[in-house]
Structure formats: C-alpha cells, structure tokens
Protein backbone atom coordinates (compact mmCIF):
# COMPACT_ATOMS: atom_id res chain seq x y z
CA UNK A 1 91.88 -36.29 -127.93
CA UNK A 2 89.25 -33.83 -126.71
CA UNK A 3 87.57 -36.47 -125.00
CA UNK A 4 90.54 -37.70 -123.32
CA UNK A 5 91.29 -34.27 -121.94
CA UNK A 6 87.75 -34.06 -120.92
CA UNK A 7 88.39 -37.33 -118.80
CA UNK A 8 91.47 -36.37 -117.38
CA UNK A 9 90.17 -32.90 -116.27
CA UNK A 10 87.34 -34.10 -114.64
CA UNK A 11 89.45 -37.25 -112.45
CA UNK A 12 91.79 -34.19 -111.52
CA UNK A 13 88.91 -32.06 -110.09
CA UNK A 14 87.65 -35.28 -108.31
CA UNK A 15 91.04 -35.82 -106.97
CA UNK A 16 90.94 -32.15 -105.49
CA UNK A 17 87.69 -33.01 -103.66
CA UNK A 18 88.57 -36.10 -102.21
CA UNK A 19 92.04 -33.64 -100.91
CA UNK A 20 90.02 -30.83 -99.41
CA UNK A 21 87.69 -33.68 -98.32
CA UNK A 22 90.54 -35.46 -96.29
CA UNK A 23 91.91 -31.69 -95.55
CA UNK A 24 89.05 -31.15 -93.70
CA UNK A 25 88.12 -34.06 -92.01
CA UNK A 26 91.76 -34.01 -90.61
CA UNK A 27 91.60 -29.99 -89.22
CA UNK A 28 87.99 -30.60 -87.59
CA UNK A 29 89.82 -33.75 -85.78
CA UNK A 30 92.53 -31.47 -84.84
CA UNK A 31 90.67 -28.64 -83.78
CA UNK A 32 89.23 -30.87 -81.72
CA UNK A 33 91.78 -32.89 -79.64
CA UNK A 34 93.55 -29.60 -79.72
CA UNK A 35 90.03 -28.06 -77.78
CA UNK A 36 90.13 -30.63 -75.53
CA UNK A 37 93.57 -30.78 -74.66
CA UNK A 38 93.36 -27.23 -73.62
CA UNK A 39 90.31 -27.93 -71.52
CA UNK A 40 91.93 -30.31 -69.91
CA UNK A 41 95.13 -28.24 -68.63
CA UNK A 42 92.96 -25.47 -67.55
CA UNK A 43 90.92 -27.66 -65.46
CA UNK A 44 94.02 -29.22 -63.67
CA UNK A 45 95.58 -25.81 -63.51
CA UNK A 46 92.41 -24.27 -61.42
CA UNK A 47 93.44 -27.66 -59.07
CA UNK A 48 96.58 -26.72 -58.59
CA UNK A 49 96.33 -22.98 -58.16
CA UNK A 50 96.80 -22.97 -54.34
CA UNK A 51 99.50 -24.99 -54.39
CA UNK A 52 102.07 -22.47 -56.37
CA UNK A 53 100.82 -19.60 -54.54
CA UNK A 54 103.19 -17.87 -52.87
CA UNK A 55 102.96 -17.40 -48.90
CA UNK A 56 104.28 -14.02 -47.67
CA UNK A 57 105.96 -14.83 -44.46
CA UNK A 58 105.73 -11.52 -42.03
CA UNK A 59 108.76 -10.59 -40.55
CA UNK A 60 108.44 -8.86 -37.12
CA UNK A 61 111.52 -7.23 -35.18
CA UNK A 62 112.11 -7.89 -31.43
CA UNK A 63 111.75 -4.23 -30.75
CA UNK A 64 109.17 -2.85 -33.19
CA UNK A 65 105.71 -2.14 -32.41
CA UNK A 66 102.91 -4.80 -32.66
CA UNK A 67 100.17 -3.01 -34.60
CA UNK A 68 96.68 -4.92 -34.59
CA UNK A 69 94.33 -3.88 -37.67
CA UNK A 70 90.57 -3.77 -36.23
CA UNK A 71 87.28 -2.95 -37.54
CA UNK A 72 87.12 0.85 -36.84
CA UNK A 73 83.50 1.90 -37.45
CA UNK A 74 82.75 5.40 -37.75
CA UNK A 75 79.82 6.63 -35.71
CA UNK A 76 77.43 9.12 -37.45
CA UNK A 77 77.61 12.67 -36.75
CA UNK A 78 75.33 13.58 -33.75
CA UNK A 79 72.00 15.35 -34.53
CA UNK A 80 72.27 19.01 -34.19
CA UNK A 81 71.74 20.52 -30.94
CA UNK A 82 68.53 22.20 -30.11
CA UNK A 83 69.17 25.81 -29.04
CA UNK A 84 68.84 26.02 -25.39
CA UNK A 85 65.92 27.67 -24.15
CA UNK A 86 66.44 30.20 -21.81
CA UNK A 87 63.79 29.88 -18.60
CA UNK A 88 63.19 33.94 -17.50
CA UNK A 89 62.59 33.93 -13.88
CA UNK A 90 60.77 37.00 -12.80
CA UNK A 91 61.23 37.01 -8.98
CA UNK A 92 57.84 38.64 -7.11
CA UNK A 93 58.06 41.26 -5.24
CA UNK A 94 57.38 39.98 -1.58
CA UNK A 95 55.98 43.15 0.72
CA UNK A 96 56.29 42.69 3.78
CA UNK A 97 52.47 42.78 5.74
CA UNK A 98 52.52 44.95 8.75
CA UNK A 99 50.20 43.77 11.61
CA UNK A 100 49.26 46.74 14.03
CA UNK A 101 49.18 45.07 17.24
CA UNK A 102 45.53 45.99 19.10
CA UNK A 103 45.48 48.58 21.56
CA UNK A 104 44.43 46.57 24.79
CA UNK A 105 41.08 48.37 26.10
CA UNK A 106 41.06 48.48 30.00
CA UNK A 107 37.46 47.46 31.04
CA UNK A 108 36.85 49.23 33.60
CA UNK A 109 35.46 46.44 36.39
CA UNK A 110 31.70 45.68 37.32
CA UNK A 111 30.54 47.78 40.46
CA UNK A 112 29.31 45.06 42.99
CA UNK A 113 25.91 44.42 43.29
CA UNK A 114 23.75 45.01 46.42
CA UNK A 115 22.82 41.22 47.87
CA UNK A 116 19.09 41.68 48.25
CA UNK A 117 17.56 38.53 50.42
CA UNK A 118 14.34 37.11 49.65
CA UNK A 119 12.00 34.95 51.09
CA UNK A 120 12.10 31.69 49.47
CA UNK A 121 9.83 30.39 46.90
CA UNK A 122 7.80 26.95 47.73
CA UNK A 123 8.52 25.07 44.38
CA UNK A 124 5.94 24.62 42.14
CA UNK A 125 3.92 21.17 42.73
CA UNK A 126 4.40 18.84 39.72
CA UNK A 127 1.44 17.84 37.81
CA UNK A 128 0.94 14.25 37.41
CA UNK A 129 1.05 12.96 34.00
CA UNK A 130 -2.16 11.06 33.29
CA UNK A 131 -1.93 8.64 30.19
CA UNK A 132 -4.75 9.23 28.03
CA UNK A 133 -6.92 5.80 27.38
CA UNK A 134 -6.54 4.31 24.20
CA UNK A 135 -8.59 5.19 21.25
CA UNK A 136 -11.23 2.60 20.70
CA UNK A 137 -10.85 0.59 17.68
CA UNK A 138 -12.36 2.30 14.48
CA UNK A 139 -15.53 0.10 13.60
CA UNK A 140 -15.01 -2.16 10.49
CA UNK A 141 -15.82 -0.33 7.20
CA UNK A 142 -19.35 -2.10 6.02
CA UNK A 143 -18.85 -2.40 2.25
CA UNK A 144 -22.49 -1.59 1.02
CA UNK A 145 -23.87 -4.94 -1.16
CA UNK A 146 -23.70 -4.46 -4.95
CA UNK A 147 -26.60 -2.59 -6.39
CA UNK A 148 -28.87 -5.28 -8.08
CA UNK A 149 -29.98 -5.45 -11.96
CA UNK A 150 -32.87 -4.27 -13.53
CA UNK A 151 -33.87 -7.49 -14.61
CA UNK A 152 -33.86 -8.39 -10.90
CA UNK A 153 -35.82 -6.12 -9.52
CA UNK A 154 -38.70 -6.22 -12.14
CA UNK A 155 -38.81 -10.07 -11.47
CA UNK A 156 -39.38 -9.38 -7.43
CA UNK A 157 -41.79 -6.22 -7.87
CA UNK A 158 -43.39 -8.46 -10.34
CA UNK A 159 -43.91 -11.46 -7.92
CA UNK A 160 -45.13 -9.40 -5.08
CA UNK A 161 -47.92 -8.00 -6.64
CA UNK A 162 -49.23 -11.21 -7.88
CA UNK A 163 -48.92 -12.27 -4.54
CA UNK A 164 -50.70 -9.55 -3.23
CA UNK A 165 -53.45 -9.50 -5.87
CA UNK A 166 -53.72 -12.80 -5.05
CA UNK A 167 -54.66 -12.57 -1.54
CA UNK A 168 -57.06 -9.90 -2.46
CA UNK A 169 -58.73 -12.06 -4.94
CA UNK A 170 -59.00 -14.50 -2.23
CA UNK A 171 -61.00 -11.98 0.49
CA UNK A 172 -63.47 -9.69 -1.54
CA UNK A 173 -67.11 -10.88 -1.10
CA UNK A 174 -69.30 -10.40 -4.59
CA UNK A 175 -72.34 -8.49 -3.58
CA UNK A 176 -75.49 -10.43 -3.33
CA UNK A 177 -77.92 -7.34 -4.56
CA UNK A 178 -74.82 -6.78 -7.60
CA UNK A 179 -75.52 -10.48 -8.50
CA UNK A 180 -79.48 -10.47 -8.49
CA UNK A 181 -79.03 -7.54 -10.99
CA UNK A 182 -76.04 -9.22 -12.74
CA UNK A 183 -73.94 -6.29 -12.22
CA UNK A 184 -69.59 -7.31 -13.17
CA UNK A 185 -67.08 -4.44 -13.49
CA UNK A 186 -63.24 -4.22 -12.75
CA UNK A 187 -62.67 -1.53 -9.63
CA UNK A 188 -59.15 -0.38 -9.19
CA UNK A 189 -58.23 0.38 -5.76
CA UNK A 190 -55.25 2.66 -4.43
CA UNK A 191 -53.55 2.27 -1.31
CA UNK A 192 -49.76 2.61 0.50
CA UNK A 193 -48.38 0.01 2.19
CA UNK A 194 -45.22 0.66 4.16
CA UNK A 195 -42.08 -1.14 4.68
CA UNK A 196 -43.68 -3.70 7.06
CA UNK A 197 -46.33 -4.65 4.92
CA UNK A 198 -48.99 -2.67 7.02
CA UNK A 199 -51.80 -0.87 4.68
CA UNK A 200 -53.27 2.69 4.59
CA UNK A 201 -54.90 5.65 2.62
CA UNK A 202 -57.15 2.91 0.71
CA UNK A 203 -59.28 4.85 -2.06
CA UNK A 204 -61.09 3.94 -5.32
CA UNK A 205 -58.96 5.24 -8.00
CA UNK A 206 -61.08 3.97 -10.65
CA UNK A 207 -65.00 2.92 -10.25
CA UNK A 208 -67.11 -0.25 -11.81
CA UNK A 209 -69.58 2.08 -12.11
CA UNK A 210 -71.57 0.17 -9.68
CA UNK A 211 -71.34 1.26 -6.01
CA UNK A 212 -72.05 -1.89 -4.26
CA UNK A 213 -68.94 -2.98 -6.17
CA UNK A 214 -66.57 -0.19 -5.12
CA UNK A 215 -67.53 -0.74 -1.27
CA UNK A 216 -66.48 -4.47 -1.79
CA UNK A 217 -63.16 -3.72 -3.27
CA UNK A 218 -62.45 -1.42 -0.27
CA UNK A 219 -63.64 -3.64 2.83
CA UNK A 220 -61.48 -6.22 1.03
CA UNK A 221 -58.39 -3.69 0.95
CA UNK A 222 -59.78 -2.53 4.62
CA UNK A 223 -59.83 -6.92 5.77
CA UNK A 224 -56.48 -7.18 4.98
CA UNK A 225 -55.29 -4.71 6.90
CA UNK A 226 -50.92 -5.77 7.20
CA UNK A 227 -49.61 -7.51 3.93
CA UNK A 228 -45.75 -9.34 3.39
CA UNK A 229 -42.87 -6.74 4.36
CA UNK A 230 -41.60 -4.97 1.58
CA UNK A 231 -38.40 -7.09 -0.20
CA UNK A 232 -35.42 -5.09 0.97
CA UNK A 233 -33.77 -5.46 -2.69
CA UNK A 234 -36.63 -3.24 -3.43
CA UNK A 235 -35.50 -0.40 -1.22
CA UNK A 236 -39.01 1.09 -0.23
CA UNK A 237 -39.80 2.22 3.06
CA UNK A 238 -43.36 3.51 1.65
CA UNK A 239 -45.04 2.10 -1.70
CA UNK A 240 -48.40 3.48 -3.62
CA UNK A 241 -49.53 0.69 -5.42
CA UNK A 242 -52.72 0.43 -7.43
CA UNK A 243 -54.58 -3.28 -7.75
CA UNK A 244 -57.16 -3.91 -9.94
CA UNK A 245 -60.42 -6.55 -8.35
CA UNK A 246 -62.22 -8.05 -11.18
CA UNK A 247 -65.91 -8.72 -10.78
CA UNK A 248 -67.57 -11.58 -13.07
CA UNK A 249 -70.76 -13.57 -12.75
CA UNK A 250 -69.34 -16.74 -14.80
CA UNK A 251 -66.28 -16.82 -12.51
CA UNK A 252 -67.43 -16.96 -9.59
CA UNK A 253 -64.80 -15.70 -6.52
CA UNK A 254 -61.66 -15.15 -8.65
C-alpha cells in the first residue's frame, strides 16, 4: 500500500511538470506573437501618421488686415558713446604794426662845377707784345750704368797688372857687370800712371840691394813711358801702383 502511494505521488508530481512545462512553453509563444504583433501596428501607425493629421484651414475676411510674420532680428545695442572732446580755441591777440612813414630828406642839389679845358693828352703808344721763344727741350735724363761687383772689378784690376808686369818683364835689360858677379834680387818699383795710360813719378820703393839692378828696373819703367788707358769700370783718373822686376841668373829675361 505504501508503495503504491509512493507510485502514485510521484506520477502526480511528474504530471505537474509536464503542466507547468506546457504552461510555459505556451506563454513564451504568446508573449511573443503578442510582441510582434504590437511591433507591427506601431510600425504601420508611424506610416500613416501624416495621413490623419489634421490640416487647419486659415480663414481670412475680405476686410481684415493681411499680417505677414517675418524674421525680426534685433540689432545689438550700440557701443557707448565716447564723451565729446571739447577743442579750446584760444584766439591770438593780433596787434596791429604801425609803420612810421620816412620823413623825405630834401638834398639840397650839387653846385655846378667850373668846366676847366685842357689840352689834350696824345694817347699812350701801345707796346707790342713779343712772344717769348719756346723753351728748348730739357736734355734726356742719362740714367748712370749700374755700379759693378766686387768680384768684377778684382778680375779687371787683376788682369791689368799682369798685363802690365808683363810688358815690363819684356823691356828690362839684366846688367852685364850684375851677371859677371852673379848678382839676382827682386826690385820693386813705384810709379802713377794716369787715366790714359801715360807714366810718371817712377821711384824704387824697395831695393835688390844691388844698384846696377835698381837703375835697370827704372830705365825699364822710364822705356815704357805711356801704358793701356785705365779700364773705365775701374773709375781712376790717377793710379799708384807698385810692380815688382825679378832678377835671376837661371832664367834668363823673364
């Protein structure tokens, strides 16, 4: 018996399930076709909103006014006015200038002057204007040569005196008494020569010792008597040279 009761409690609770099962299943369905339904008839309602509205039709009398409704649009408020300013005129004060009018001065009129006649004058004879000659031409400035070297110079003073040893080698006689007696010496002779090569003031500046030797050394000096002009590079118009003549037995004329 218990266990029957058991059963039949437990297939009525099932059958409440399945109910509220079916229950439910049924209001969800409703709810919504009943949602949609209503979505629906607002949607055509929004389409036909114009179409119900109503139009008010304005109703004008023959002899009333005909108002017309513009845009009015207000206009700010002017800016405020700047206070006026006030210009102050101050009027000068014009004086009149008084001019004195000059007192003419009568002067009185120059006394006429005696005419005195006089002889007249011969005028003056003109004197004629002689044209100077012109200047003569200034003579072209000589540009003086260029000052030679040292080196130069040496070499010429250098080859002259050879030159003129030379030529004094060449005319000295060897004495015959200085040879029998085998006399040699070196005599050195002084003289000036000037700038045209002519020679003078011949003296023995140094003796051989040996007399007959000194006298040769000057008659040679004395045979030459004019020598080569002086080279102008040289610039000598008078020149004291001293030349030494050698004297040797073994040499012969030297």
């Amino acid at each position: 018996m218990d266990l029957f009761l058991h059963v039949l409690s437990e297939h009525k609770s099932d059958a409440k399930m399945t109910r509220k099962r079916i229950y439910s299943a049924l209001s969800f369905n409703k709810a919504f076709y009943v949602g949609l339904a209503v979505a629906i008839l607002i949607h055509v309602a929004t389409l036909l909103n114009p179409l119900f509205q109503k139009k008010e039709i304005p109703v004008h009398r023959p002899d009333s006014p005909v108002i017309h409704a513009e845009k009015v649009y207000i206009a700010p408020p002017p800016p405020p006015e700047a206070p006026p300013v006030v210009k102050k005129v101050v009027r000068a004060k014009i004086i009149p200038k008084v001019v004195e009018k000059p007192i003419e001065e009568k002067i009185p009129e120059p006394e006429p002057e005696p005419i005195v006649e006089t002889a007249p004058v011969a005028a003056e004879p003109v004197a004629a204007v002689v044209e100077a000659p012109p200047a003569p031409p200034a003579p072209p400035v000589v540009q003086a040569p260029p000052k030679p070297s040292a080196d130069s110079v040496k070499m010429v003073t250098r080859t002259y005196l050879r030159s003129l040893k030379k030529q004094l080698e060449q005319i000295k006689d060897y004495p015959a008494t200085a040879k029998r007696l085998k006399q040699e010496g070196t005599v050195r002779v002084r003289f000036t020569i000037l700038a045209d090569g002519k020679i003078e003031q011949i003296e023995v500046s140094e003796s051989s010792r040996y007399s007959s030797l000194d006298n040769s050394a000057l008659e040679a000096v004395s045979k030459m008597q004019k020598f080569e002009p002086i080279p102008k590079l040289l610039e000598k118009e008078r020149w004291r040279i001293e030349i030494p003549i050698q004297y040797k037995l073994n040499a012969g004329r030297s």
